[in-house]
Protein backbone atom coordinates (compact mmCIF):
# COMPACT_ATOMS: atom_id res chain seq x y z
CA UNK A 1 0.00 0.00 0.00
CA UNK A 2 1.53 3.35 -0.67
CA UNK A 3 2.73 5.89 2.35
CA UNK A 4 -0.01 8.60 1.71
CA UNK A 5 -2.72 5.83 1.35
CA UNK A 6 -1.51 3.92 4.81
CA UNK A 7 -1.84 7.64 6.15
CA UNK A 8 -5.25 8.16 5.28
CA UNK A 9 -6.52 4.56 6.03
CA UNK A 10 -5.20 5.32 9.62
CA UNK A 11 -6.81 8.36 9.85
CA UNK A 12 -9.88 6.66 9.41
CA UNK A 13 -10.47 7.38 5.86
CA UNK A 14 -12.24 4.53 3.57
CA UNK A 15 -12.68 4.38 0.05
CA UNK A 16 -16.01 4.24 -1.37
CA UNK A 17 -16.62 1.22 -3.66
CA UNK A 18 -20.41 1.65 -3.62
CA UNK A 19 -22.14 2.09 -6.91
CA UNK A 20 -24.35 4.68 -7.38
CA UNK A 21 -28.01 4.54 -8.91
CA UNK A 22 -27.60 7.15 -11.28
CA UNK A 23 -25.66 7.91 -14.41
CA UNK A 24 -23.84 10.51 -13.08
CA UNK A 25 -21.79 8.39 -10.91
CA UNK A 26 -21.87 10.44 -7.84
CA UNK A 27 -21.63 7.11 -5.00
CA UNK A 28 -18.59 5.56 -7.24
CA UNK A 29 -14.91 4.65 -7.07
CA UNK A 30 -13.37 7.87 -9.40
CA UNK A 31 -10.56 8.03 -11.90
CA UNK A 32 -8.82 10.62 -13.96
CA UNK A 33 -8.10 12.02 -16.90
CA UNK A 34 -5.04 13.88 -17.45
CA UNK A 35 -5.53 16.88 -19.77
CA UNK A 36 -2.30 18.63 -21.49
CA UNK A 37 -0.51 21.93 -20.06
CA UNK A 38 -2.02 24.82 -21.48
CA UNK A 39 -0.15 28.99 -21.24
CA UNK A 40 -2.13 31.66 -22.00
CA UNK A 41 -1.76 35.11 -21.58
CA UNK A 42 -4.22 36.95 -19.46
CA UNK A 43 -5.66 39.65 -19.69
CA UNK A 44 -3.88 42.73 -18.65
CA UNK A 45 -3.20 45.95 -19.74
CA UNK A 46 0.05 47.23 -17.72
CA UNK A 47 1.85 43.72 -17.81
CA UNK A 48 2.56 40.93 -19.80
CA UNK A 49 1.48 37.89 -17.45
CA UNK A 50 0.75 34.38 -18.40
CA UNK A 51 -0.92 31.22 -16.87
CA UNK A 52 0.25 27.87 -17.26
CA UNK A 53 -2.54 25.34 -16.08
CA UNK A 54 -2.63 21.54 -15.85
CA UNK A 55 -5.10 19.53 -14.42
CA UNK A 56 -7.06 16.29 -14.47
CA UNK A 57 -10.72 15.48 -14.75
CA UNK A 58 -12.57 13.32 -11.98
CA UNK A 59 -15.10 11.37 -13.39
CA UNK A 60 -16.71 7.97 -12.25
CA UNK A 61 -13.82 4.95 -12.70
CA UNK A 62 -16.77 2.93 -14.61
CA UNK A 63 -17.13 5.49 -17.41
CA UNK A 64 -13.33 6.55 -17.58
CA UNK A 65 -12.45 5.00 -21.19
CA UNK A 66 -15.88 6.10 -22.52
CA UNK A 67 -15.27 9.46 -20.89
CA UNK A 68 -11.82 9.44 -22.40
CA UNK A 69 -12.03 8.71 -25.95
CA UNK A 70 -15.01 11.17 -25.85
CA UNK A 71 -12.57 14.39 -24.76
CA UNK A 72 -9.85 13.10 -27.06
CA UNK A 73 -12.33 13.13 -30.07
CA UNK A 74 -12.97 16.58 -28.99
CA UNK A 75 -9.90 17.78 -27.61
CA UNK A 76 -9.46 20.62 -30.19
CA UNK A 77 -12.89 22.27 -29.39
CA UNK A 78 -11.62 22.01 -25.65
CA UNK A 79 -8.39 23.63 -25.88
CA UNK A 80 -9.91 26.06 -28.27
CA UNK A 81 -12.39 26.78 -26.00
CA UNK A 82 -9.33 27.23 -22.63
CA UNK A 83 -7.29 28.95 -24.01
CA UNK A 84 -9.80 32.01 -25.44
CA UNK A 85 -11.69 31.67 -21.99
CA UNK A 86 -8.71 32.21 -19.83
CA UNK A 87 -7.02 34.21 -22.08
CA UNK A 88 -9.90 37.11 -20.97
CA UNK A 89 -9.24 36.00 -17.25
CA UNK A 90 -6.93 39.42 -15.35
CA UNK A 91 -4.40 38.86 -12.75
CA UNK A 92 -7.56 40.01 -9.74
CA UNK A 93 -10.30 37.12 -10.94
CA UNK A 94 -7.55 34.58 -10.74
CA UNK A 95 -6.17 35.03 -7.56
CA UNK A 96 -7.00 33.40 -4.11
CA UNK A 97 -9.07 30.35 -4.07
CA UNK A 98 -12.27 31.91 -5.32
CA UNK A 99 -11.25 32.49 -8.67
CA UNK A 100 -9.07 29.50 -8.96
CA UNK A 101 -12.93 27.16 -7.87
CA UNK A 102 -14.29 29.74 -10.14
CA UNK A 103 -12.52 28.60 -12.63
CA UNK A 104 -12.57 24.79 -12.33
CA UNK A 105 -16.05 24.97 -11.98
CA UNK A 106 -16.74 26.77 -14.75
CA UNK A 107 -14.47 24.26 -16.66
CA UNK A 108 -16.60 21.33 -15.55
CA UNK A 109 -19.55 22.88 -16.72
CA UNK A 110 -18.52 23.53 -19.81
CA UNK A 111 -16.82 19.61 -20.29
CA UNK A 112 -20.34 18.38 -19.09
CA UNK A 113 -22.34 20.61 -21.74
CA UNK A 114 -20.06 19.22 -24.03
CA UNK A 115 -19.48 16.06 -23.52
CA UNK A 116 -23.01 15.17 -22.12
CA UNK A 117 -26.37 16.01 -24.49
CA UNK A 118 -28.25 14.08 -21.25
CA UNK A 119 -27.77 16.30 -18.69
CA UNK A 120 -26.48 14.32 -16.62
CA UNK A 121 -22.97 15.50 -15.14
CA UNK A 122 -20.47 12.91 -15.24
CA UNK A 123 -17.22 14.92 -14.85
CA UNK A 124 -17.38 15.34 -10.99
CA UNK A 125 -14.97 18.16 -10.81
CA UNK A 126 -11.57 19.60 -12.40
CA UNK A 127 -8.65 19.59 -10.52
CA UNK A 128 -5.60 21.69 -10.68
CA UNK A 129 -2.34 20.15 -10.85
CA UNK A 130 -0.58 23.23 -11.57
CA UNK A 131 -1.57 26.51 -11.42
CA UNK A 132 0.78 29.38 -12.41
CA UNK A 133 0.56 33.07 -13.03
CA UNK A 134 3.82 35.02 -13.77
């Protein structure tokens, strides 16, 4: 078992391996998808600043290679659709933790519209890996 997962398993912490009754996979084991690094510059007038981003998609570990040959199919509309998005982003709505859960929620929305003609959300969340303004 690895060090960080002994940790948490003697903290207390289980994994859930229930299946959930819906689509969405909410009450499932998850898995990732690793998207590419993307740099953009931002928005601002008095600087040149950039942001380099990576992160990974959660979605339920039952739908992962569906999930995944889905957003590769797509992947130009996606990175299209990143890089203008952030690229309109300023230094002030990216900083702190508001704008950075701004901005990975507004990511997962946008996957889920995307990816999804059902409704139903199956990319749980988007999570940074790296997150860099300069």
């Amino acid at each position: 078992m690895p060090f960080l997962a002994a940790q948490i398993q003697d903290l207390g912490f289980k994994k859930d391996s229930t299946v959930g009754s819906d689509d969405s996979g909410a009450n499932e084991e998850v898995d990732y998808i690793s998207f590419p690094e993307i740099t953009v510059n931002l928005n601002e007038a008095r600087h040149a600043r950039f942001l380099r981003i990576n992160f990974s998609l959660q979605v339920p570990a039952s739908q992962k290679y569906k999930i995944e040959q889905d957003v590769t199919k797509k992947a130009p509309k996606f990175n299209n659709y990143i890089q203008v998005y952030l690229s309109d982003k300023t230094l002030e709505e990216l900083s702190g933790s508001f704008g950075r859960n701004r901005v990975s929620r507004e990511l997962r929305d946008y996957f889920n519209e995307v990816l999804f003609e059902d409704g139903i959300e199956r990319v749980q969340d988007v999570l940074f890996n790296d997150f860099q303004v300069q």
